[in-house]
Protein backbone atom coordinates (compact mmCIF):
# COMPACT_ATOMS: atom_id res chain seq x y z
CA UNK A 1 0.00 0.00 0.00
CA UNK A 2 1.17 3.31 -1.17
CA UNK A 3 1.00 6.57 0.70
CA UNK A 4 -1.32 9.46 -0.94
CA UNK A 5 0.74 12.68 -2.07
CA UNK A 6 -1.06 16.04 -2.75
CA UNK A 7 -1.05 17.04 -6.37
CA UNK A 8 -3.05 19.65 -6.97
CA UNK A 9 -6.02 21.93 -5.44
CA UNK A 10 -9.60 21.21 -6.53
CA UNK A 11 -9.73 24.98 -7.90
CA UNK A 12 -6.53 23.94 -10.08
CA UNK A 13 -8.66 21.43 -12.29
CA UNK A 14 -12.62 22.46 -13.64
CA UNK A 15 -14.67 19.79 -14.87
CA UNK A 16 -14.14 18.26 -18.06
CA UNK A 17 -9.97 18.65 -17.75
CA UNK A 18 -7.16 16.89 -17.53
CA UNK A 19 -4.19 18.04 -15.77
CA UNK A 20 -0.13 16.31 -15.53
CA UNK A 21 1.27 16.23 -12.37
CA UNK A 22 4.39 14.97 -11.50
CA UNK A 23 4.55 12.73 -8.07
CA UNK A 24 7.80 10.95 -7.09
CA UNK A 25 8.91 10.65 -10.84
CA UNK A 26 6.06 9.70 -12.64
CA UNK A 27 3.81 11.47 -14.77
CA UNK A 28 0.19 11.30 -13.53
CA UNK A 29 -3.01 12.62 -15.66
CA UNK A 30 -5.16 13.90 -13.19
CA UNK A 31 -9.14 14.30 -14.85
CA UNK A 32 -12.13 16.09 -12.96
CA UNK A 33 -15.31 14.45 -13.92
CA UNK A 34 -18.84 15.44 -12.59
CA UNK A 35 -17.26 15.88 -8.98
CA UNK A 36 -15.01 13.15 -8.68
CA UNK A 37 -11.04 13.00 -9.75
CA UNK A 38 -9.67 10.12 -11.53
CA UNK A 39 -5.69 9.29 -11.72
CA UNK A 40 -4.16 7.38 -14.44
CA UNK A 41 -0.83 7.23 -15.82
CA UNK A 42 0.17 9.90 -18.29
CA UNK A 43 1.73 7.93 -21.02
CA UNK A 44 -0.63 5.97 -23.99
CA UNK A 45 0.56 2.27 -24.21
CA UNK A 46 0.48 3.03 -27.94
CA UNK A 47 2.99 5.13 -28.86
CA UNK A 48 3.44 7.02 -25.56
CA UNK A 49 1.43 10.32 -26.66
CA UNK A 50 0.48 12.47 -23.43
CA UNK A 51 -3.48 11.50 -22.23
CA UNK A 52 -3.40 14.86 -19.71
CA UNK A 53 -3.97 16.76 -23.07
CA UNK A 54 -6.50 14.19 -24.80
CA UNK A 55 -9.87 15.17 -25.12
CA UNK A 56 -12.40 13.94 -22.33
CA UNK A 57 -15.92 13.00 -22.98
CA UNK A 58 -17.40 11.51 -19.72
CA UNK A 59 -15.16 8.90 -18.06
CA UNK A 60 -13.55 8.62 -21.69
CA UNK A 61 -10.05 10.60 -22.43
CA UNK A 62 -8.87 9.95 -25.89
CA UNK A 63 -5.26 10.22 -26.77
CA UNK A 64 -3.97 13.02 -28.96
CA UNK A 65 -1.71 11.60 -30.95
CA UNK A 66 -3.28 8.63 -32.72
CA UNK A 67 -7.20 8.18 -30.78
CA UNK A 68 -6.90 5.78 -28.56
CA UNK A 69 -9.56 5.63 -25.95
CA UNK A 70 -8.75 5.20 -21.91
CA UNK A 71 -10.86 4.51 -19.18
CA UNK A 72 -10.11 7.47 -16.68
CA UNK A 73 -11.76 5.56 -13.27
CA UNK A 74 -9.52 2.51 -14.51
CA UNK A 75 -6.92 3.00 -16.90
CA UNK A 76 -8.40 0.39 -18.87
CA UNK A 77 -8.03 0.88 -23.00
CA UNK A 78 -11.31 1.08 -24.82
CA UNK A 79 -10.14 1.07 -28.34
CA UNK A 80 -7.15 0.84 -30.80
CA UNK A 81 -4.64 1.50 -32.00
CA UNK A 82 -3.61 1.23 -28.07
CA UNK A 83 -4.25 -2.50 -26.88
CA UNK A 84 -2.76 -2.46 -23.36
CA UNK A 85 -4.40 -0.27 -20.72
CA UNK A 86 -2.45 2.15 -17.93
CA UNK A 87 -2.10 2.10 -14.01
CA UNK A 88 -4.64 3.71 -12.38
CA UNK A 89 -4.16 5.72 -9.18
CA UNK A 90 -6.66 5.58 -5.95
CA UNK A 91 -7.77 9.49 -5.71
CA UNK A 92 -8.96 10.99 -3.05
CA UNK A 93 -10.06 14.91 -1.90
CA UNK A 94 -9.02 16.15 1.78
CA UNK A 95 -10.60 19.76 2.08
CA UNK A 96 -9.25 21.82 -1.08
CA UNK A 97 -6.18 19.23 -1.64
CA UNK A 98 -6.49 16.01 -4.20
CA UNK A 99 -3.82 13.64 -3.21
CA UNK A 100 -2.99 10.43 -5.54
CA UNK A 101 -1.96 7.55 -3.56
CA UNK A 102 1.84 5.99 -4.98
């Protein structure tokens, strides 16, 4: 079991984006959907394009570089060209602070 690391501040991140933050040497995209913050590794298992600056639609971020599509609450790949999925991070809020747990 990991211990969780603050990130970011909930007024850093509006709904609908994706943010990278940087925790202990890896790159984390950090999403805000409908309330709740999601944590999955930055880097597509396609060609390693950067999913903090995909485009999210729901619980969906797609990458920018070729279109693969990425669970956010999992990390789990939805559809080519990508065919392995990411690590996802436990995420949780404590007051203003959203910590990732690594």
């Amino acid at each position: 079991m990991g211990q969780y690391v603050k990130a970011a501040t909930t007024d850093e991140l509006q709904a609908g984006q994706g943010k990278l933050v940087e925790i202990e040497g890896k790159e984390i995209a950090l999403f805000h959907v409908d309330g709740q913050y999601y944590a999955i590794e930055n880097t597509c298992t396609h060609q390693g394009g950067p999913l903090c600056e995909g485009e999210l639609e729901g619980t969906e971020v797609m990458c920018p570089w070729h279109g693969a599509r990425f669970d956010v609450t999992s990390g789990a790949v939805l559809s080519p060209p990508a065919y392995m999925g990411v690590t996802s991070f436990p995420v949780r809020v404590s007051a203003s602070d959203i910590e990732i747990e690594v």
